[in-house]
Protein backbone atom coordinates (compact mmCIF):
# COMPACT_ATOMS: atom_id res chain seq x y z
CA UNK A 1 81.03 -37.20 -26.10
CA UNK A 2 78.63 -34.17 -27.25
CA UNK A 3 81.21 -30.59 -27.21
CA UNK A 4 78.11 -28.90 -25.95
CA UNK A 5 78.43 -26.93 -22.34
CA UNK A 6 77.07 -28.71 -19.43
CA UNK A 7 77.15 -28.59 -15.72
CA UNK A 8 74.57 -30.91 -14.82
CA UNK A 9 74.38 -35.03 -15.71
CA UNK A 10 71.53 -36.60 -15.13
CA UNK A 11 71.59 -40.85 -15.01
CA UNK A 12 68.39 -42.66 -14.81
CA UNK A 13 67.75 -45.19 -11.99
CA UNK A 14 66.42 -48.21 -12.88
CA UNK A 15 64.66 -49.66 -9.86
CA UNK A 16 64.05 -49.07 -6.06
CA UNK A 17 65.77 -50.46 -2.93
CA UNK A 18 63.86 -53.48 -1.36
CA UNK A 19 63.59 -52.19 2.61
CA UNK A 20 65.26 -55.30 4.90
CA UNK A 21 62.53 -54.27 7.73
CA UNK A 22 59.49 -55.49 5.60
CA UNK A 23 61.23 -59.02 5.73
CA UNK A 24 62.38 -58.62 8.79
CA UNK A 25 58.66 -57.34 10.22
CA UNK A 26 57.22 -60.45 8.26
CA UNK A 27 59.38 -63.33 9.56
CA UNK A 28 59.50 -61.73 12.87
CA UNK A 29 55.92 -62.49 13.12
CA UNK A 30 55.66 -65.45 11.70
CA UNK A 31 58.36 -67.49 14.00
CA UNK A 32 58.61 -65.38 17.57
CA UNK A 33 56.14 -65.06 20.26
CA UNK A 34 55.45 -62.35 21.78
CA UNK A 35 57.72 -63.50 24.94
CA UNK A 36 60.26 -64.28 22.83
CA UNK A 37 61.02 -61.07 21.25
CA UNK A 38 63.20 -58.64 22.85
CA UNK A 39 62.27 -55.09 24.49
CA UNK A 40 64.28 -53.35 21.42
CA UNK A 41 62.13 -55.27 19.21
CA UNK A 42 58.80 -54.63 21.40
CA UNK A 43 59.40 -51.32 21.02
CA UNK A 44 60.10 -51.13 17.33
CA UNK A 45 57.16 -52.90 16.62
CA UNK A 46 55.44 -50.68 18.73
CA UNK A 47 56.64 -47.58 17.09
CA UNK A 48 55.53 -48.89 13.45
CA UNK A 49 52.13 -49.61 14.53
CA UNK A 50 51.81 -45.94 15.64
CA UNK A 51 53.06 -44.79 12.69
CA UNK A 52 50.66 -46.50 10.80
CA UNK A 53 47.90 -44.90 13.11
CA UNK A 54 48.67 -41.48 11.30
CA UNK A 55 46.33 -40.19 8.53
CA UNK A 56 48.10 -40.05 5.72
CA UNK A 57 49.29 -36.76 4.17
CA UNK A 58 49.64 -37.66 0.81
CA UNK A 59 53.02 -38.90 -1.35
CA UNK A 60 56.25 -36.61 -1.13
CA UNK A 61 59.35 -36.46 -3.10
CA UNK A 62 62.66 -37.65 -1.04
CA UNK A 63 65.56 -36.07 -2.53
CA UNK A 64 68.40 -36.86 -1.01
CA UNK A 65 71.84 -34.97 -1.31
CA UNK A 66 75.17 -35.42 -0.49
CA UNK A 67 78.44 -33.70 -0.79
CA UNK A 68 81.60 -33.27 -2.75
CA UNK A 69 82.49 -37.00 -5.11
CA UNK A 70 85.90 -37.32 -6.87
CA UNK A 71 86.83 -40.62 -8.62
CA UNK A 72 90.54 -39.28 -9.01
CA UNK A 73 93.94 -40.12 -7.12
CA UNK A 74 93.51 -41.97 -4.16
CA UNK A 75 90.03 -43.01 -5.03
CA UNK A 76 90.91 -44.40 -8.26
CA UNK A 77 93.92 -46.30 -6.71
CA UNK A 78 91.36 -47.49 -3.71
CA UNK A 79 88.41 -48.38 -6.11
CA UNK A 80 91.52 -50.40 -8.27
CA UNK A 81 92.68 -52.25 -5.17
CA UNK A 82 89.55 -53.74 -4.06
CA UNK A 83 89.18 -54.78 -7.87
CA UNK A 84 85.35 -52.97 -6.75
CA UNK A 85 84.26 -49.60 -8.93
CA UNK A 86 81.24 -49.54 -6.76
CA UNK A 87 83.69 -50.10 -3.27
CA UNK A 88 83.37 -46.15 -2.35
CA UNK A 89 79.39 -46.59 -1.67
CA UNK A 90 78.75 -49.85 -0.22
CA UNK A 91 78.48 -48.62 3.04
CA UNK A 92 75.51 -45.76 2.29
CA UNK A 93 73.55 -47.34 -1.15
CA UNK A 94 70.74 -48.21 0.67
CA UNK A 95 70.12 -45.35 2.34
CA UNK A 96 70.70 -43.17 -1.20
CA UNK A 97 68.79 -46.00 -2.52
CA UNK A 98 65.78 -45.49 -0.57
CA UNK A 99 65.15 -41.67 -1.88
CA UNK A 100 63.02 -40.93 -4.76
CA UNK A 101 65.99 -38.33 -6.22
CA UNK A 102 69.23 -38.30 -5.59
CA UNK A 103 71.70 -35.59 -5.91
CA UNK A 104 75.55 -34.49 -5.82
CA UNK A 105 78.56 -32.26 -6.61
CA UNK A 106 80.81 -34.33 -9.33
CA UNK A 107 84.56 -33.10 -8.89
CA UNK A 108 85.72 -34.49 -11.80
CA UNK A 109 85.39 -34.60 -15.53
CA UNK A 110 84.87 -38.56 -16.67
CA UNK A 111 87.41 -38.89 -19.62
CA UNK A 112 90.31 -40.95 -20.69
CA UNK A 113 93.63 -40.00 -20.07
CA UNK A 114 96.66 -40.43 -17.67
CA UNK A 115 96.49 -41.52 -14.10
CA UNK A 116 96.18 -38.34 -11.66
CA UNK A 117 99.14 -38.61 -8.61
CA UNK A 118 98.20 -37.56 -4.72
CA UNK A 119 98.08 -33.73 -4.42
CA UNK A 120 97.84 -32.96 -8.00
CA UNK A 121 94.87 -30.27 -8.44
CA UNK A 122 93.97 -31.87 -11.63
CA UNK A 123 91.46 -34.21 -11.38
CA UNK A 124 89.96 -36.64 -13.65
CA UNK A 125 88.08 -40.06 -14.07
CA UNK A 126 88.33 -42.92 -15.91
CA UNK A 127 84.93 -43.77 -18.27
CA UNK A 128 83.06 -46.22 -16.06
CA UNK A 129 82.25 -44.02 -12.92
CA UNK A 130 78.97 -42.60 -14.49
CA UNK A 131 78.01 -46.40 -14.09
CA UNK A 132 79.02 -47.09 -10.94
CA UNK A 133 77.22 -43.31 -10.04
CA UNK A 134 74.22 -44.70 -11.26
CA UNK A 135 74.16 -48.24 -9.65
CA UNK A 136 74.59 -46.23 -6.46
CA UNK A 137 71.33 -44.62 -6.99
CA UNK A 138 72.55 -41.27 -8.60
CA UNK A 139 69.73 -39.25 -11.03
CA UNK A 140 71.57 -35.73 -10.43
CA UNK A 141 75.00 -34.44 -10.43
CA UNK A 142 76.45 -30.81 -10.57
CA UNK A 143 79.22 -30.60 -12.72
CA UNK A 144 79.30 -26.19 -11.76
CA UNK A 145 82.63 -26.79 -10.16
CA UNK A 146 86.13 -25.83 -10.70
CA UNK A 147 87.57 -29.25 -11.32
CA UNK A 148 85.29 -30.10 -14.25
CA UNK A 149 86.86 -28.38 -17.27
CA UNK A 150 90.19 -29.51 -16.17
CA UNK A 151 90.49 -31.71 -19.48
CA UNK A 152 89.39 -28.80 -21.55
CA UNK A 153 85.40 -29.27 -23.05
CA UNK A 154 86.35 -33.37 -22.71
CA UNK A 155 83.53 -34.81 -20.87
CA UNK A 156 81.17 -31.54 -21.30
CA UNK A 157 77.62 -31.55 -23.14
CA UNK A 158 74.36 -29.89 -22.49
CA UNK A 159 74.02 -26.35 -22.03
CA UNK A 160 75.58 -24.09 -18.78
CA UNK A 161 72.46 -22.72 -16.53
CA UNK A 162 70.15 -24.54 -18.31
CA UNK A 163 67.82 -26.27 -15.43
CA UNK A 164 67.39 -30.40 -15.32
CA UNK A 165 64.07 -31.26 -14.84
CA UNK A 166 62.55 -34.19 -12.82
CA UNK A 167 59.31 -35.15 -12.36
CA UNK A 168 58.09 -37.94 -9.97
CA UNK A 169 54.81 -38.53 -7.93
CA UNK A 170 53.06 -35.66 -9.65
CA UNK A 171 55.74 -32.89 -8.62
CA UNK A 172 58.47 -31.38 -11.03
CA UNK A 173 61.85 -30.60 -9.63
CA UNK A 174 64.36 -27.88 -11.71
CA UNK A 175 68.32 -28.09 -10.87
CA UNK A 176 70.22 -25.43 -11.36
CA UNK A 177 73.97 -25.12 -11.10
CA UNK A 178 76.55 -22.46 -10.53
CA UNK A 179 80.62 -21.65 -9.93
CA UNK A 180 82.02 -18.90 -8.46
CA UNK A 181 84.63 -16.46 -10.09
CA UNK A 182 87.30 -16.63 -7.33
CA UNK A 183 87.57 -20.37 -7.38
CA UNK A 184 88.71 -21.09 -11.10
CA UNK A 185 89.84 -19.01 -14.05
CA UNK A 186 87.66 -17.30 -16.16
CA UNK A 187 88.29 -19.05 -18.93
CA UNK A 188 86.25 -21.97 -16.95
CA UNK A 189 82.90 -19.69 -17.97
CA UNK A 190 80.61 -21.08 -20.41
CA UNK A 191 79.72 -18.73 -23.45
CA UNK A 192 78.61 -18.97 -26.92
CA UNK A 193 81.70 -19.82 -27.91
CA UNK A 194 83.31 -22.42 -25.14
CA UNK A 195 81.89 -25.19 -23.43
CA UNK A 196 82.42 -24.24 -19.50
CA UNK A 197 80.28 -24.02 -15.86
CA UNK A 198 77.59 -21.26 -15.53
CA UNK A 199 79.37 -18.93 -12.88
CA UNK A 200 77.74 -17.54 -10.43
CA UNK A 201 76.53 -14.10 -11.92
CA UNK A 202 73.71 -12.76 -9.44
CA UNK A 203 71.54 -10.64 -12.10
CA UNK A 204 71.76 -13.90 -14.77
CA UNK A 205 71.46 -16.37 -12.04
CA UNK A 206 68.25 -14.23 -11.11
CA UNK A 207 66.85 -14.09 -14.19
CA UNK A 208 67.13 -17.74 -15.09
CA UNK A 209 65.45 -19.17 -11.63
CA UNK A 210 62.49 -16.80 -12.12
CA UNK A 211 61.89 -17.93 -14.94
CA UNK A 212 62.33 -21.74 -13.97
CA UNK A 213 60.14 -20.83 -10.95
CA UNK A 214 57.21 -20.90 -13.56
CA UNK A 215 57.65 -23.84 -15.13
CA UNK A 216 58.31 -26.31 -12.25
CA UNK A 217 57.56 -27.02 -8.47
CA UNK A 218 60.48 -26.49 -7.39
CA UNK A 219 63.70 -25.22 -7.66
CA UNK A 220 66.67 -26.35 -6.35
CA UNK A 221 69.95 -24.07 -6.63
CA UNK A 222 73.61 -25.94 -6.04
CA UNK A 223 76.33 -23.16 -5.90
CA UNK A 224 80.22 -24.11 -5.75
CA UNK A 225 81.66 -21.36 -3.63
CA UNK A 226 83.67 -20.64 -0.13
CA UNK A 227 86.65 -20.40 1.54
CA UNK A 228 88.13 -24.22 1.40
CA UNK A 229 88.35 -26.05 4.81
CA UNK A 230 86.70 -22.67 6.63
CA UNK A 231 83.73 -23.31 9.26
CA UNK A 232 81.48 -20.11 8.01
CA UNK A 233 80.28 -19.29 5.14
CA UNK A 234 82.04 -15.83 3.16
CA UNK A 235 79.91 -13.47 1.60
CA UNK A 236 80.22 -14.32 -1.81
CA UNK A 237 77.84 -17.58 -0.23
CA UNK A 238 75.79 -16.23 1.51
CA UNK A 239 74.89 -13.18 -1.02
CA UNK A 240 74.24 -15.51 -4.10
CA UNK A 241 72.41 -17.69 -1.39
CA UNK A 242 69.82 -15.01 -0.29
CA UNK A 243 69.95 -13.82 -4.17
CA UNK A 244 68.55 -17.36 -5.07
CA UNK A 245 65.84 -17.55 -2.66
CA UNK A 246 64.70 -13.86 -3.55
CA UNK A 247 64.58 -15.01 -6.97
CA UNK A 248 62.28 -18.35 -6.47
CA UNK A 249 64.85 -20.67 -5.65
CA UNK A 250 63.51 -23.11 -2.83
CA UNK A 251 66.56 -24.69 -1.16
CA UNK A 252 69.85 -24.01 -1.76
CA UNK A 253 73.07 -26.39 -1.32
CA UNK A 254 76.58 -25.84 -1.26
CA UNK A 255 79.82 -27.20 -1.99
CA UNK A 256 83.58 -26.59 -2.13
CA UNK A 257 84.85 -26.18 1.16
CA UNK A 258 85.21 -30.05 1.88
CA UNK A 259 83.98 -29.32 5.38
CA UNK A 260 80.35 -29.28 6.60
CA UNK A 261 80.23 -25.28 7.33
CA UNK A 262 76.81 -23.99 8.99
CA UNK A 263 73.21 -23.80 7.38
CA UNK A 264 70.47 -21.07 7.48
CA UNK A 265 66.88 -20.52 7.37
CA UNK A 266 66.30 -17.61 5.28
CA UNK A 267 62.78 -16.36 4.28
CA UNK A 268 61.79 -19.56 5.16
CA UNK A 269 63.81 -21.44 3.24
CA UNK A 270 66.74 -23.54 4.07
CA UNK A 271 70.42 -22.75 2.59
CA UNK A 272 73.22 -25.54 3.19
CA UNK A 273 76.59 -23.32 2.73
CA UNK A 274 78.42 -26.60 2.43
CA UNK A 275 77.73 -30.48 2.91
CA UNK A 276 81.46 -31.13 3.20
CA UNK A 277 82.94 -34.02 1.56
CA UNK A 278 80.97 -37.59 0.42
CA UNK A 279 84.13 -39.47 -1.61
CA UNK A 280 87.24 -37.90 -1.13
CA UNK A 281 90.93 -38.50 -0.52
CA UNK A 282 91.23 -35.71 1.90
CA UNK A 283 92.63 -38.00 4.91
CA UNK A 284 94.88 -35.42 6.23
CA UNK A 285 92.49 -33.97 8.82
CA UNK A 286 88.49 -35.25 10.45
CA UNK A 287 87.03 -32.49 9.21
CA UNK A 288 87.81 -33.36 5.64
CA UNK A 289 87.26 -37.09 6.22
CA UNK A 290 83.48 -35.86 7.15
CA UNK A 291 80.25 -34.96 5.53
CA UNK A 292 76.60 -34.16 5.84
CA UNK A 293 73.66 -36.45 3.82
CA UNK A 294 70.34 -34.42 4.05
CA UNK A 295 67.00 -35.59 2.92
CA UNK A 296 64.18 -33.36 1.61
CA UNK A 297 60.97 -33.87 1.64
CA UNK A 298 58.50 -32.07 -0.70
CA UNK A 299 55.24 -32.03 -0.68
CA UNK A 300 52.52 -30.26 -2.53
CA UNK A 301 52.75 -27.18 -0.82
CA UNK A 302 56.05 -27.04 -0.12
CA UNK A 303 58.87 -28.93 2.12
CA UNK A 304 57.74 -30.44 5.05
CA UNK A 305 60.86 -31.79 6.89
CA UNK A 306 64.48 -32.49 6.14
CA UNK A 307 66.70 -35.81 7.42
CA UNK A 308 70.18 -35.25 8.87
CA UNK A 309 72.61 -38.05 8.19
CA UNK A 310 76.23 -36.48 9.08
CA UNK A 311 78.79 -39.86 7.35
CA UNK A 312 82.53 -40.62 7.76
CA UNK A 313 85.09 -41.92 5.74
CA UNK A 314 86.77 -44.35 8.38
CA UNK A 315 88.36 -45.75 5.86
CA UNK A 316 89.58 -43.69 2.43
CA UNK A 317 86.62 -43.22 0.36
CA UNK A 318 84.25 -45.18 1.80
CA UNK A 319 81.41 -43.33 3.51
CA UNK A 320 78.93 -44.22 6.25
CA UNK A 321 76.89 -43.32 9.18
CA UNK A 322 78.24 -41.19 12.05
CA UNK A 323 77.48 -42.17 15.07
CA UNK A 324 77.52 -41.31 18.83
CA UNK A 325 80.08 -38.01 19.11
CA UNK A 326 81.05 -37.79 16.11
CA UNK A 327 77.41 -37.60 14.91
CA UNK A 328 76.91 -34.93 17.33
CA UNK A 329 80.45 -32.71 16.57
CA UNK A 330 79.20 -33.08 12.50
CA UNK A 331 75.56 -31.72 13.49
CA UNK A 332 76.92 -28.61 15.59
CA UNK A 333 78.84 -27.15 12.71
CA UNK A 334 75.62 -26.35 11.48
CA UNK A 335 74.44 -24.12 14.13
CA UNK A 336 70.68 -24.98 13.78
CA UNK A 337 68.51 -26.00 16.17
CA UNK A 338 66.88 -29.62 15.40
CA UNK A 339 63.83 -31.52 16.20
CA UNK A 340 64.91 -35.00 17.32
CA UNK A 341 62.88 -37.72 16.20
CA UNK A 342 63.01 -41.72 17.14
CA UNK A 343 63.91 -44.00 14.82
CA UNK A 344 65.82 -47.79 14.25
CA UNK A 345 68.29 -48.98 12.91
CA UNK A 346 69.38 -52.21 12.21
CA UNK A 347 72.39 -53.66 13.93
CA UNK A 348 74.05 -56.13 12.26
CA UNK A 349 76.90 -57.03 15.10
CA UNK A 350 73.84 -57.24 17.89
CA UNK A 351 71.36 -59.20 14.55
CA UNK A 352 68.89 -56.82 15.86
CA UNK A 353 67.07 -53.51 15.68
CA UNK A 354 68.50 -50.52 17.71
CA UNK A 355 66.66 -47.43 18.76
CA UNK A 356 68.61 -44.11 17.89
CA UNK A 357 67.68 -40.18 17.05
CA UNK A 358 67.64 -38.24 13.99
CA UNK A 359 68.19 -34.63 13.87
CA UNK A 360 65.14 -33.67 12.20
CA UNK A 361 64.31 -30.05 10.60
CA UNK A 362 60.20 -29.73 10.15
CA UNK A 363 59.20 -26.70 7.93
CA UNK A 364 55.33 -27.47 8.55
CA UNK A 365 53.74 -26.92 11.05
CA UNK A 366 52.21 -30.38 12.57
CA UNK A 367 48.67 -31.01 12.84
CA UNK A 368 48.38 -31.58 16.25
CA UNK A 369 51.79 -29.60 18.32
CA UNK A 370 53.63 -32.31 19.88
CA UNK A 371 51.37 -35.38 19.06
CA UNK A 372 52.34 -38.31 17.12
CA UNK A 373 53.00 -37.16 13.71
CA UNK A 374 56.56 -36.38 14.80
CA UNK A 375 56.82 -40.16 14.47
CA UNK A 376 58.60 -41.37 11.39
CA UNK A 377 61.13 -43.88 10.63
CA UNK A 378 63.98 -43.45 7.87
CA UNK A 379 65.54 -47.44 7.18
CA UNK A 380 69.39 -47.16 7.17
């Protein structure tokens, strides 16, 4: 691989998801009356017919990030079991399918060499997982982390703090990546010199997003930092945080602590200290075994709502949907106040659909307060 200094890969996805509730919505009227059908489906039919009622606002972006992804220990053991390299998403690739971008923090180098054991704080995987990354629906990962150079410049190409560009729909997205000092040697800093991670240097950092600010929509900051397994942010977060949006930066999102810790609103713009864990082998405790999928929405103008998905490993390494308290326990780490919105899912168990709520932040204000346009579905 290229010797060149990188902390961002970017893969690109082939293809889009194809939604079960267009077939679904099609057969459904082709072979059931209307007596037929039950109230669950009544009422989702109900809800889509309303929603197409709306005047449409135009195309956004979906980007859609998730948390902390190793492919080392336990997970390569797991993944070798079920004879599966794809087994860790099979539970959530539709739903990462279904955004136009997707995005996460990469805990590991991908390079040959010998098989990590449990509790080792080496990490590494085996050539293969940038596939299996990308069949999952994967355009953006951070490799600004303090696991990545743990094979030396193995693995490492492109250049530290220089943004990755994508453009879809008309709007440009820049992704920038950082690593703080307290979490891995120095000698894990990029220079001139030495492949590395860009660390998280306030005045360079600064510098570099204004100046990406001009040359793209948006700007989206990732930051490896905190106090591992703590429920609030320290300061060395939230400063580079606030430093980042003063800068340009429009949304900031953080990793390291491998538990969800709690989110701001800061000049407007949103700041996730840490979406916890995605693919892990952190079994040990719930909190570590938990996680926090959001979805962005940009428009135009700016971002007009973000998804809440909070996921659990139930089993090692293999996340999915939370659900009834657990959903709720992963949302109040946050310590936000939501918007709820209705929305279905499909229930395979009950072959039917099944109404539910979303915790929903809007960062627009809606055309008409309280109407209608709070309506929106999200297929998972």
């Amino acid at each position: 691989m290229p010797r060149n200094i990188e902390w961002l890969i970017l893969f690109f996805v082939l293809g889009f998801a194809v939604l079960g509730s267009s077939y679904y919505l099609h057969s459904s009227k082709n072979s059931e009356t209307p007596d037929s059908q039950s109230q669950s489906e009544k009422d989702f039919l109900d809800f889509v017919s309303q929603k197409k009622e709306l005047p449409s606002t135009g195309e956004d972006v979906s980007l859609v990030a998730v948390g902390d992804i190793s492919y080392s220990r336990g997970v390569e053991r797991i993944v070798k079991k079920q004879k599966d390299i794809n087994y860790p998403f099979l539970k959530i690739r539709d739903y990462l399918k279904n955004a136009d971008i997707v995005f996460g923090n990469l805990e590991t180098p991908i390079t040959k060499g010998r098989e990590i054991s449990d509790f080792e704080m080496v990490f590494r995987s085996n050539p293969g997982t940038e596939q299996a990354l990308k069949e999952a629906g994967f355009s953006v990962l951070s490799l600004a982390n303090n696991h990545t150079p743990n094979f030396g410049e193995q693995g490492l190409s492109e250049e530290a703090a220089k943004p990755a560009y994508i453009e879809t729909k008309g709007i440009k997205l820049a992704f920038l990546g950082y690593n703080d000092t307290d979490v891995v040697p120095a000698s894990y800093e990029a220079s001139e010199a030495r492949a590395g991670t860009a660390f998280m240097r306030l005045e360079k950092m600064s510098k570099v997003v204004r100046k990406t600010k001009q040359e793209t929509n948006f700007v989206i900051v990732s930051m490896h930092s905190g106090t591992e397994y703590a429920a609030k942010p320290n300061n060395s977060q939230i400063n580079f945080a606030h430093s980042a949006i003063d800068a340009g930066a429009d949304l900031v999102i953080g990793h390291h602590p491998h538990v969800v810790q709690t989110m701001e609103k800061y000049k407007g713009k949103l700041i996730f200290y840490s979406l916890g864990n995605f693919v892990f082998d952190q079994p040990q405790r719930q909190a570590t075994k938990e996680g926090l999928v959001i979805k962005v929405y940009f428009a135009k103008n700016g971002i007009s709502k973000v998804a809440l998905l909070p996921v659990v490993m139930k089993v090692l390494a293999q996340p999915e949907a939370a659900s009834g308290d657990e959903k709720e326990k992963i949302l109040q780490r946050l310590n936000f106040a939501f918007d709820k919105r209705r929305t279905y899912y499909f229930d395979s168990d009950q072959a039917n659909y099944q109404k539910s709520s979303e915790a929903t932040i809007y960062l627009e204000t809606p055309v008409e307060e309280n109407s209608n346009n709070h309506i929106t579905v999200d297929p998972f």
